[in-house]
PDB file of N, CA and C in Angstrom:
ATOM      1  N   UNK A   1     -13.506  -1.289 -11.379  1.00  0.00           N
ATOM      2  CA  UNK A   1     -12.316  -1.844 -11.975  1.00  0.00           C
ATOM      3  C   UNK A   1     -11.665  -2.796 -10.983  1.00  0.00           C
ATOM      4  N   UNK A   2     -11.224  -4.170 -11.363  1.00  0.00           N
ATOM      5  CA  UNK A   2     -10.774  -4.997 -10.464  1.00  0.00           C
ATOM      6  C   UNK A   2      -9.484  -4.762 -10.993  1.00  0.00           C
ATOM      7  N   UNK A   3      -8.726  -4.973  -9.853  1.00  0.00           N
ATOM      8  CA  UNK A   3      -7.005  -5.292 -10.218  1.00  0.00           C
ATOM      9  C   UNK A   3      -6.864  -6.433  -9.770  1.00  0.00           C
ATOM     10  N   UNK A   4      -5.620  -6.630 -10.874  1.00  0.00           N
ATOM     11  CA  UNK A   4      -5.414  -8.260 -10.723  1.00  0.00           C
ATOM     12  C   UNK A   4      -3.830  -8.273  -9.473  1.00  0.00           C
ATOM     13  N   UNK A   5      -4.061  -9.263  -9.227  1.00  0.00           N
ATOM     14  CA  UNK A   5      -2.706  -9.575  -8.238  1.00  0.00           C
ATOM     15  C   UNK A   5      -2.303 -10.110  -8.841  1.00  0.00           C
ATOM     16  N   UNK A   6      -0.807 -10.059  -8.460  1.00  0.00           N
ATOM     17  CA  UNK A   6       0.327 -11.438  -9.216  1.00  0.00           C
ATOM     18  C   UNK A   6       0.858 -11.425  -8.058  1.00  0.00           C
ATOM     19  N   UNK A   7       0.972 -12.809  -7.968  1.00  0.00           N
ATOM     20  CA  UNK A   7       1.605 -12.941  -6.296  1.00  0.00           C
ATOM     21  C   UNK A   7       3.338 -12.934  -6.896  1.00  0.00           C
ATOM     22  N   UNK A   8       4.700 -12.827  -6.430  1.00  0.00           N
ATOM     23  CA  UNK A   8       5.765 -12.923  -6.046  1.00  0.00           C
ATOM     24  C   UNK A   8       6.215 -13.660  -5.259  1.00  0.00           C
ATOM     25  N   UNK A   9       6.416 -15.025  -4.976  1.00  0.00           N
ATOM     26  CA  UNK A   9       6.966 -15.490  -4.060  1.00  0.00           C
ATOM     27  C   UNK A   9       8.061 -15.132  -3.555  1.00  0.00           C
ATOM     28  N   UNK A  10       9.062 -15.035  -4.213  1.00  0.00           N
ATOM     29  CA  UNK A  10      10.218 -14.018  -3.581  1.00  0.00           C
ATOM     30  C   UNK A  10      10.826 -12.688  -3.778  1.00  0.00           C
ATOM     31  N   UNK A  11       9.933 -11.907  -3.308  1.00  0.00           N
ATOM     32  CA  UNK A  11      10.082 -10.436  -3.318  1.00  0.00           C
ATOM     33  C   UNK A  11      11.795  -9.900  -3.148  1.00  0.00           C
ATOM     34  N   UNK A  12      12.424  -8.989  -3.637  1.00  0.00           N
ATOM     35  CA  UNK A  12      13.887  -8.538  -3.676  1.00  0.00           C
ATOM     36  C   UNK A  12      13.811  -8.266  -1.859  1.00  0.00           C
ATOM     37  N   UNK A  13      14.290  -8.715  -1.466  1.00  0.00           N
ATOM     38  CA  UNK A  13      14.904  -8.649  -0.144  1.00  0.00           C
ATOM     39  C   UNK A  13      15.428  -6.521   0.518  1.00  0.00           C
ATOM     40  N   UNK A  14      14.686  -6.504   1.597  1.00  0.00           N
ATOM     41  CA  UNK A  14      14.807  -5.561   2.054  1.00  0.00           C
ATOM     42  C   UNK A  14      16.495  -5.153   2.582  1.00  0.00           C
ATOM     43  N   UNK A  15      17.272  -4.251   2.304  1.00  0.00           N
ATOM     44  CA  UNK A  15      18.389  -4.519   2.975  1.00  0.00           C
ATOM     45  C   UNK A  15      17.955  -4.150   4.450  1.00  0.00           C
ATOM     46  N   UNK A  16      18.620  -4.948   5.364  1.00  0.00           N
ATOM     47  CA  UNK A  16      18.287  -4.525   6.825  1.00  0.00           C
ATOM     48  C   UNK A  16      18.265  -3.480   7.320  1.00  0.00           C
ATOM     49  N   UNK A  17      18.720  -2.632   7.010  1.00  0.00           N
ATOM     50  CA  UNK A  17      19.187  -1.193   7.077  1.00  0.00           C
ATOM     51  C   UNK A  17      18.177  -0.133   6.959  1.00  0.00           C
ATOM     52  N   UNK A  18      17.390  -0.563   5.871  1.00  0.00           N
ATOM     53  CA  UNK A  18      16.325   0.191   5.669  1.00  0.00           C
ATOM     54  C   UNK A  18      14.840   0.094   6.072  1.00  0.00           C
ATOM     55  N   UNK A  19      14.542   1.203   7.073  1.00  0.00           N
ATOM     56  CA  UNK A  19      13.213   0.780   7.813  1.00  0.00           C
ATOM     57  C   UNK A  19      12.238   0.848   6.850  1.00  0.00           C
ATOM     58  N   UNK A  20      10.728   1.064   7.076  1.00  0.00           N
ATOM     59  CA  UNK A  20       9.845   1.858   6.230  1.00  0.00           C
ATOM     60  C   UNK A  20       9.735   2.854   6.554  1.00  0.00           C
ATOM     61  N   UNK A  21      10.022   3.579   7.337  1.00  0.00           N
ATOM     62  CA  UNK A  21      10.349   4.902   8.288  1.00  0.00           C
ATOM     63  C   UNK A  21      11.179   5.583   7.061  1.00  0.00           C
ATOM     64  N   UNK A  22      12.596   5.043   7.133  1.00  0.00           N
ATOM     65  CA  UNK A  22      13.857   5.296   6.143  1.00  0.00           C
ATOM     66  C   UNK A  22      13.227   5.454   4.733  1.00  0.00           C
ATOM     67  N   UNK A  23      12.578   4.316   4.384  1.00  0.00           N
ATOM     68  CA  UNK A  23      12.363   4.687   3.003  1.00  0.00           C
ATOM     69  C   UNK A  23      11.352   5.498   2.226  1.00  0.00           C
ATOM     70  N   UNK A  24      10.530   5.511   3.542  1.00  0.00           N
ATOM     71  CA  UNK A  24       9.031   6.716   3.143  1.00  0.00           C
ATOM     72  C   UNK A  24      10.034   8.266   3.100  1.00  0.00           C
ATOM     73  N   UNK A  25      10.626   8.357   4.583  1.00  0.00           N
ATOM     74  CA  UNK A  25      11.222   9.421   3.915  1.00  0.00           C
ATOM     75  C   UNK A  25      12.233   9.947   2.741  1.00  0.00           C
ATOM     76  N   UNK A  26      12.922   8.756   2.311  1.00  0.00           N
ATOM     77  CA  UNK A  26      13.888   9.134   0.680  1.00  0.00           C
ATOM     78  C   UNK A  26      12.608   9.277  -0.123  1.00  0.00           C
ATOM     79  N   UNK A  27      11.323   8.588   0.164  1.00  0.00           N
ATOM     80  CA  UNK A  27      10.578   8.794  -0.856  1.00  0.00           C
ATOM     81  C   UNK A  27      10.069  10.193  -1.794  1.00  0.00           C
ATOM     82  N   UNK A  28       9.648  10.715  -0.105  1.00  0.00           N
ATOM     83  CA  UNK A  28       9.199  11.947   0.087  1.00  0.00           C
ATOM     84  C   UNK A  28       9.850  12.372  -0.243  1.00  0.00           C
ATOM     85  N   UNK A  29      11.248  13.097   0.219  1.00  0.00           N
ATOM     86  CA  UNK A  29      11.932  14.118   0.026  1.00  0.00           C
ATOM     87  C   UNK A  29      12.665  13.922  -1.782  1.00  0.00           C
ATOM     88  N   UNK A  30      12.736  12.647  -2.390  1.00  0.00           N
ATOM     89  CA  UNK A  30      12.758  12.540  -3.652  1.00  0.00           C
ATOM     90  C   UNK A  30      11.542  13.589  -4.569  1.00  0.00           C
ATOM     91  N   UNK A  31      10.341  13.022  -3.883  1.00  0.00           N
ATOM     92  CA  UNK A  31       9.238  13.681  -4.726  1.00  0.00           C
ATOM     93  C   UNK A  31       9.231  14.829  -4.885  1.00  0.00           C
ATOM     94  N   UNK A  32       9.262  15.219  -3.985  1.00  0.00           N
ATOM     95  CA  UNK A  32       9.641  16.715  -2.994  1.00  0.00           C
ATOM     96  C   UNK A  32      10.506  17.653  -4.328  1.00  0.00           C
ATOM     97  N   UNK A  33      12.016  17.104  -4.257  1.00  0.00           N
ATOM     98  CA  UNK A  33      12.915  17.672  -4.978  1.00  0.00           C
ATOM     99  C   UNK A  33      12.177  17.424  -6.836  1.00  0.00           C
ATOM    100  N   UNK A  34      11.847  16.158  -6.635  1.00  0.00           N
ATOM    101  CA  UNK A  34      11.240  15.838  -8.307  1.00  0.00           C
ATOM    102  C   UNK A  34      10.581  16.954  -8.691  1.00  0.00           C
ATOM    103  N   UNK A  35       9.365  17.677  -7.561  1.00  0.00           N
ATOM    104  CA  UNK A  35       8.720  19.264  -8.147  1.00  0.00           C
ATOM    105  C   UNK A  35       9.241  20.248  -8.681  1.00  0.00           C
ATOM    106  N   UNK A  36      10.719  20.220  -8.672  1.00  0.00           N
ATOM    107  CA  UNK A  36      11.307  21.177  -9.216  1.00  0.00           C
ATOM    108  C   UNK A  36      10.847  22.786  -9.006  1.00  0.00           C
ATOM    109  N   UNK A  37      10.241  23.239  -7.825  1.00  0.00           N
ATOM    110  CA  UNK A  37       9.366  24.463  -7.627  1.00  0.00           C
ATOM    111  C   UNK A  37       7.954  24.747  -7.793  1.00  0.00           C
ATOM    112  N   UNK A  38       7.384  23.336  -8.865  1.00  0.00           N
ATOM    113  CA  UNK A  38       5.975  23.319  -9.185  1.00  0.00           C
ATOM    114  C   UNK A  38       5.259  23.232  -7.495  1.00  0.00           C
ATOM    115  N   UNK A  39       3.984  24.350  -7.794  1.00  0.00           N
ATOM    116  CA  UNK A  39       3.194  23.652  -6.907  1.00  0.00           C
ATOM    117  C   UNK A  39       2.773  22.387  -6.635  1.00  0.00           C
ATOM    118  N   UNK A  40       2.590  21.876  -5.056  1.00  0.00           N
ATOM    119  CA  UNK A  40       1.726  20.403  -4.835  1.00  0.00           C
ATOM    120  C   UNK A  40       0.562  21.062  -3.916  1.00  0.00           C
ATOM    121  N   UNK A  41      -0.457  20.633  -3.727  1.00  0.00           N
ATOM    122  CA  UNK A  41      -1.334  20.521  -2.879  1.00  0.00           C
ATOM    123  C   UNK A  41      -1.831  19.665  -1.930  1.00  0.00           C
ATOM    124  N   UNK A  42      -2.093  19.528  -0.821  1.00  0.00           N
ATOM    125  CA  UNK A  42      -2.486  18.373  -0.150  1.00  0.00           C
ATOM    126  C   UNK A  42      -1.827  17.026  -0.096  1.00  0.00           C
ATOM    127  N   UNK A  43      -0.195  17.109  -0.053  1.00  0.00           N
ATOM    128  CA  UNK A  43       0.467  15.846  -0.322  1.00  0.00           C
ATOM    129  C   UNK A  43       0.139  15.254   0.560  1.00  0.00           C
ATOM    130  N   UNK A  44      -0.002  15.016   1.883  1.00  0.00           N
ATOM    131  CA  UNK A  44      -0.639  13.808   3.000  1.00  0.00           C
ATOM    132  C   UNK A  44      -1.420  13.378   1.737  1.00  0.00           C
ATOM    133  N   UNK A  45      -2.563  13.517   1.719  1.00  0.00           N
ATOM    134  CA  UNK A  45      -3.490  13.134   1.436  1.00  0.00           C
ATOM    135  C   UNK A  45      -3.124  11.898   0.227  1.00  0.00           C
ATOM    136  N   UNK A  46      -2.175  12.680  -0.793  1.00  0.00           N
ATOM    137  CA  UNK A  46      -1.704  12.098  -1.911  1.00  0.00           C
ATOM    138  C   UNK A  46      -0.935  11.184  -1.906  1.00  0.00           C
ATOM    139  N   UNK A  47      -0.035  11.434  -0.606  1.00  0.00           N
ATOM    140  CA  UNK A  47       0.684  10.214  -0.276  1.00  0.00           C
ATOM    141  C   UNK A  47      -0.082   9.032   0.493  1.00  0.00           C
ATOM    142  N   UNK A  48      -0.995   8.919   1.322  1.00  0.00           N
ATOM    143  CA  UNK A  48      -1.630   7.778   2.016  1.00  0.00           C
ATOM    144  C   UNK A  48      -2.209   7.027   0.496  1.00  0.00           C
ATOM    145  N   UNK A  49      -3.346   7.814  -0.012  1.00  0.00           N
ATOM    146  CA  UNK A  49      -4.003   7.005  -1.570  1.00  0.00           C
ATOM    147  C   UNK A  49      -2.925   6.183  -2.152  1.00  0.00           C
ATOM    148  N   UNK A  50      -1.531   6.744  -2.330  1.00  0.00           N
ATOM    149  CA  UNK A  50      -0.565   6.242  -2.952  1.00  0.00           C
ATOM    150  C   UNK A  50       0.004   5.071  -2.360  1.00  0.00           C
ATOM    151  N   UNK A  51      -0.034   4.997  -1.313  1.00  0.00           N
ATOM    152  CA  UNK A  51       0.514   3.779  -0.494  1.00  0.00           C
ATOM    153  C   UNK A  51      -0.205   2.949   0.226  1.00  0.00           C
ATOM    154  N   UNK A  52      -1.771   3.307   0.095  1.00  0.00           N
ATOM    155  CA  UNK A  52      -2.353   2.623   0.694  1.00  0.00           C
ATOM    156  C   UNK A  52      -2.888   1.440  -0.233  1.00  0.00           C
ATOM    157  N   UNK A  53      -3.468   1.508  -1.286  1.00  0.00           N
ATOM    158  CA  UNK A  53      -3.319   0.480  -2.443  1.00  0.00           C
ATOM    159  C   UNK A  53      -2.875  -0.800  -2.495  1.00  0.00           C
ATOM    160  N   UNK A  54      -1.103  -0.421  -2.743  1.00  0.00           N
ATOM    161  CA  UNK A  54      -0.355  -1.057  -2.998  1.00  0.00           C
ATOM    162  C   UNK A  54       0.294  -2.136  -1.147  1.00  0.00           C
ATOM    163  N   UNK A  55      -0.464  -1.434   0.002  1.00  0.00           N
ATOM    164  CA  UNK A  55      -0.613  -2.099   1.262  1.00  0.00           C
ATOM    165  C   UNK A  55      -1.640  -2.659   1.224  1.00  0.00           C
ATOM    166  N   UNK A  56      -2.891  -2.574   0.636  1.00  0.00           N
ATOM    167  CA  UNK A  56      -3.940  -3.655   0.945  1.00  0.00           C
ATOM    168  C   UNK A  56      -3.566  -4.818   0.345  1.00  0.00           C
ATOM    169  N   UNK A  57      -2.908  -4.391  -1.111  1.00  0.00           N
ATOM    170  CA  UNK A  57      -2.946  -5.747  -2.361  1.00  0.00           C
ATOM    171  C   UNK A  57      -1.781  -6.517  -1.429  1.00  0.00           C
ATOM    172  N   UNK A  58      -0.852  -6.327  -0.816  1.00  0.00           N
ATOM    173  CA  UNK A  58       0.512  -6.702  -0.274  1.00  0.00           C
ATOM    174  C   UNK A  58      -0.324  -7.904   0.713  1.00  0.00           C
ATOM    175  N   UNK A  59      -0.837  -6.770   1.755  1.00  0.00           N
ATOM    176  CA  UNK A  59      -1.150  -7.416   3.010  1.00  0.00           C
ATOM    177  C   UNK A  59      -2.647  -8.650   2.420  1.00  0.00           C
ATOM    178  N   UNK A  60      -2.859  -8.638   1.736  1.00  0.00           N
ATOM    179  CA  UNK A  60      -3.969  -9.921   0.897  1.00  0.00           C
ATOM    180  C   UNK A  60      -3.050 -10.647   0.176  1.00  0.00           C
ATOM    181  N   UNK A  61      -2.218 -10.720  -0.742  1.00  0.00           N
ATOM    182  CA  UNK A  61      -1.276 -11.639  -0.998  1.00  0.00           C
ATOM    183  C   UNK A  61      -0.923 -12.311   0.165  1.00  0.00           C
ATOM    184  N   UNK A  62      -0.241 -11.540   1.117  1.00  0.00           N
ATOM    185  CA  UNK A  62       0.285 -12.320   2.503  1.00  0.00           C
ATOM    186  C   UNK A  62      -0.609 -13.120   2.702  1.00  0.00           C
ATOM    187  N   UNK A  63      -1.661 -13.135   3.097  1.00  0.00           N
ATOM    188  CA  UNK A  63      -3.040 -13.978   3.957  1.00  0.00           C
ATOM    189  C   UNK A  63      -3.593 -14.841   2.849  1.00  0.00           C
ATOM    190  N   UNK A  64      -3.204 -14.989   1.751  1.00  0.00           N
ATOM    191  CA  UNK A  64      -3.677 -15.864   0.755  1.00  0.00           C
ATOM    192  C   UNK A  64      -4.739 -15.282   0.132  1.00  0.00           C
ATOM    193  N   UNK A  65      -5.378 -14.214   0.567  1.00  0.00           N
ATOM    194  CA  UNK A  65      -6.767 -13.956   0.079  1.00  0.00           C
ATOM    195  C   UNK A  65      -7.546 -14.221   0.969  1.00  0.00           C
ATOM    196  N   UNK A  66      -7.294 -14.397   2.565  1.00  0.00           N
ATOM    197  CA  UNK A  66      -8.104 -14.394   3.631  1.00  0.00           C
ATOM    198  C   UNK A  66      -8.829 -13.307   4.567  1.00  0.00           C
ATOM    199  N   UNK A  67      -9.763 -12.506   3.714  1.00  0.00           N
ATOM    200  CA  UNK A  67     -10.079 -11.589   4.071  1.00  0.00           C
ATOM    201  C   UNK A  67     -10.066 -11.075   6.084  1.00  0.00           C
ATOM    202  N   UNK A  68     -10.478 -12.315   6.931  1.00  0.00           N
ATOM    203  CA  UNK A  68      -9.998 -11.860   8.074  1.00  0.00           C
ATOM    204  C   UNK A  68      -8.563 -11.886   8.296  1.00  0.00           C
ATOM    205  N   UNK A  69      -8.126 -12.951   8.329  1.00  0.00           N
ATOM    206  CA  UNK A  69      -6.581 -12.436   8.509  1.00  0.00           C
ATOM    207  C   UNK A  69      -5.826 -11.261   8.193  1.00  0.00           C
ATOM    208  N   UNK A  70      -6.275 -10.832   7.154  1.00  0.00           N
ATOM    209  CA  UNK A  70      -5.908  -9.659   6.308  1.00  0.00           C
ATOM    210  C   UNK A  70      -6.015  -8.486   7.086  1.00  0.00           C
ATOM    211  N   UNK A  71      -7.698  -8.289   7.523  1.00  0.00           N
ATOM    212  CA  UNK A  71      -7.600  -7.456   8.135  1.00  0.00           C
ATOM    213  C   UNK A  71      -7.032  -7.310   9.957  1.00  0.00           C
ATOM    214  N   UNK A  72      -6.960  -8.547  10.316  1.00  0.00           N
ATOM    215  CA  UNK A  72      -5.881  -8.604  11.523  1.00  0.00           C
ATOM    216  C   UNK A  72      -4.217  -8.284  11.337  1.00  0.00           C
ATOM    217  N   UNK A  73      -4.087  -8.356  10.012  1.00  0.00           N
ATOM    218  CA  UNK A  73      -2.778  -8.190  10.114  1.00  0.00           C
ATOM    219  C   UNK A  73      -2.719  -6.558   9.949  1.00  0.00           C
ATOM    220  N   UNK A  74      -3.643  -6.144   9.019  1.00  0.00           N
ATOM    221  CA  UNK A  74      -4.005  -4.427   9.114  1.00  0.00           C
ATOM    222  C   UNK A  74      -4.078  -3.589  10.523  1.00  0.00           C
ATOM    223  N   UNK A  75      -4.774  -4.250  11.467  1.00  0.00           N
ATOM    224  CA  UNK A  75      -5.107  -3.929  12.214  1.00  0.00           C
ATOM    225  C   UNK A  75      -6.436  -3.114  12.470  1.00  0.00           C
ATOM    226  N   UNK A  76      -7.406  -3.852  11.490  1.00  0.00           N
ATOM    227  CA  UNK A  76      -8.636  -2.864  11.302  1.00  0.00           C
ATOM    228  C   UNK A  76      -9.685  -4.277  11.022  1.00  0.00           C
ATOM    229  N   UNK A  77     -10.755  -3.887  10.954  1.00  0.00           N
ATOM    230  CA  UNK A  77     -12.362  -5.052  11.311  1.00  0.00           C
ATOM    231  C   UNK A  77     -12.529  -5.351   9.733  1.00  0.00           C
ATOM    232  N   UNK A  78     -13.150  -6.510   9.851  1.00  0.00           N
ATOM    233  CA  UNK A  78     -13.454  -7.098   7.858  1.00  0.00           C
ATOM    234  C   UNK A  78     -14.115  -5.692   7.180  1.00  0.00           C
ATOM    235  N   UNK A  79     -15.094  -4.980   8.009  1.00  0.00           N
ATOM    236  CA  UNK A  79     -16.122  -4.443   7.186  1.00  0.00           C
ATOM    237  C   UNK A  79     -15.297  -3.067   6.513  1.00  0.00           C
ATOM    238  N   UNK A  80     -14.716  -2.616   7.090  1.00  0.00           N
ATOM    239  CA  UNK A  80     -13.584  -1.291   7.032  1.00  0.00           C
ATOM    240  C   UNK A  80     -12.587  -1.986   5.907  1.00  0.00           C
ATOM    241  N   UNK A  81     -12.439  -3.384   5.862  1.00  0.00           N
ATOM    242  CA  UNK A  81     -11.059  -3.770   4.673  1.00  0.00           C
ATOM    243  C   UNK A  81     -11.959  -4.191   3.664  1.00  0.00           C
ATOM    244  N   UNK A  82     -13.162  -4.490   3.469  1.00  0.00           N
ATOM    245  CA  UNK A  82     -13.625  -4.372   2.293  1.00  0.00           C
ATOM    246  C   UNK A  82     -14.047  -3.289   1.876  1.00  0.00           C
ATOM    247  N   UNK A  83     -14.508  -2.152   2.893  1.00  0.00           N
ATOM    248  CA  UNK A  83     -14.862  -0.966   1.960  1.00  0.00           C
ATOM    249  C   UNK A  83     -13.471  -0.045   1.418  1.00  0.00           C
ATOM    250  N   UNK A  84     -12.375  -0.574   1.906  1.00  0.00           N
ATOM    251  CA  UNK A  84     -11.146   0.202   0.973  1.00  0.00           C
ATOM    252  C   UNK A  84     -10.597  -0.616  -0.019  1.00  0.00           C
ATOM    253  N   UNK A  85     -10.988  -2.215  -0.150  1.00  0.00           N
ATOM    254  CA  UNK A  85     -10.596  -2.411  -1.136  1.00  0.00           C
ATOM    255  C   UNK A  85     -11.467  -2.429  -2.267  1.00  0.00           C
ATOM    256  N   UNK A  86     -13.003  -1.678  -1.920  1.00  0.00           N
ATOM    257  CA  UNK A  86     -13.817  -1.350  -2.882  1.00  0.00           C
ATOM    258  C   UNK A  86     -13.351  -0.273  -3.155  1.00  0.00           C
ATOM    259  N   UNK A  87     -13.134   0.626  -2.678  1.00  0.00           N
ATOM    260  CA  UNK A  87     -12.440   1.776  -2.774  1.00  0.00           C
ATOM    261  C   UNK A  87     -10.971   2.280  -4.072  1.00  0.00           C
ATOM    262  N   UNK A  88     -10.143   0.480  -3.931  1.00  0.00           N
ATOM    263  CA  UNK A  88      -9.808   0.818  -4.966  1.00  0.00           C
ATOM    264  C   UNK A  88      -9.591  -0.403  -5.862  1.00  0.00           C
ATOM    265  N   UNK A  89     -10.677  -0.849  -5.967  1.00  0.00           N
ATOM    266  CA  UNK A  89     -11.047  -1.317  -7.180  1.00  0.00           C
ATOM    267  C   UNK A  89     -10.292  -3.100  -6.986  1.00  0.00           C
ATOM    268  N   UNK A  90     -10.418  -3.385  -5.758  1.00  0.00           N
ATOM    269  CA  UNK A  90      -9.654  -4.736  -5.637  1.00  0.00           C
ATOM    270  C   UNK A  90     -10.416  -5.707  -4.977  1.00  0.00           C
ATOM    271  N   UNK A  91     -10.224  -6.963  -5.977  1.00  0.00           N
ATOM    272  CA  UNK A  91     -11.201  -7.805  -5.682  1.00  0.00           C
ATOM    273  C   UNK A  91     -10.596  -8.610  -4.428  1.00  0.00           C
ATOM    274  N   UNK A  92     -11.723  -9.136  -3.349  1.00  0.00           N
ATOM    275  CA  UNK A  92     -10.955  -9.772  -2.245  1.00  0.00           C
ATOM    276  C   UNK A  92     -10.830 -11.157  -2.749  1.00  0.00           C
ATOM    277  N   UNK A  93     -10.359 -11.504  -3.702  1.00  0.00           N
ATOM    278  CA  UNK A  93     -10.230 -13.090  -4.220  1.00  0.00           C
ATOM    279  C   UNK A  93      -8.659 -13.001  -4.801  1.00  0.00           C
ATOM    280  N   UNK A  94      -7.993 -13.932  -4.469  1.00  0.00           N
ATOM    281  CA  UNK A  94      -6.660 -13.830  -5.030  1.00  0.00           C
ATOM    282  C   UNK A  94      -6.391 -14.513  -5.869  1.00  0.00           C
TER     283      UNK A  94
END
């Protein structure tokens, strides 16, 4: 399954205030409370899949669709950023 990108040129503005530090944790502890007592299992796990996605498609918008850059800005080698964006289903063409 390919996903499509839509690029955003101007994304809603971060307030300064809020790190990604800050907002992973309201995230969490939102979800957290959202269980209402239900069991979760293995949330690491559930949370990286969940955010990692939506960081590859981000960080490839940024780079135009330049698969090395992309993965320099990741901080990881071409061959490792194409096998996660095979992984989820994203084409390296923007």
């Amino acid at each position: 399954m390919t996903v499509g990108l839509s690029y955003e040129r101007n994304p809603e503005p971060i307030r300064s205030e809020s790190t990604l530090r800050e907002v992973a944790t309201r995230v969490v502890r939102r979800y957290l409370h959202d269980l209402n007592g239900s069991d979760c299992n293995d949330l690491f796990t559930l949370m990286l899949r969940q955010v990692e996605q939506p960081v590859l498609e981000e960080a490839l918008r940024h780079c135009g669709g330049n698969l090395t850059r992309t993965a320099e800005l990741l901080g990881m080698n071409r061959a490792t950023l194409r096998k996660k964006l095979g992984e989820h289903g994203i084409s390296g063409a923007v």
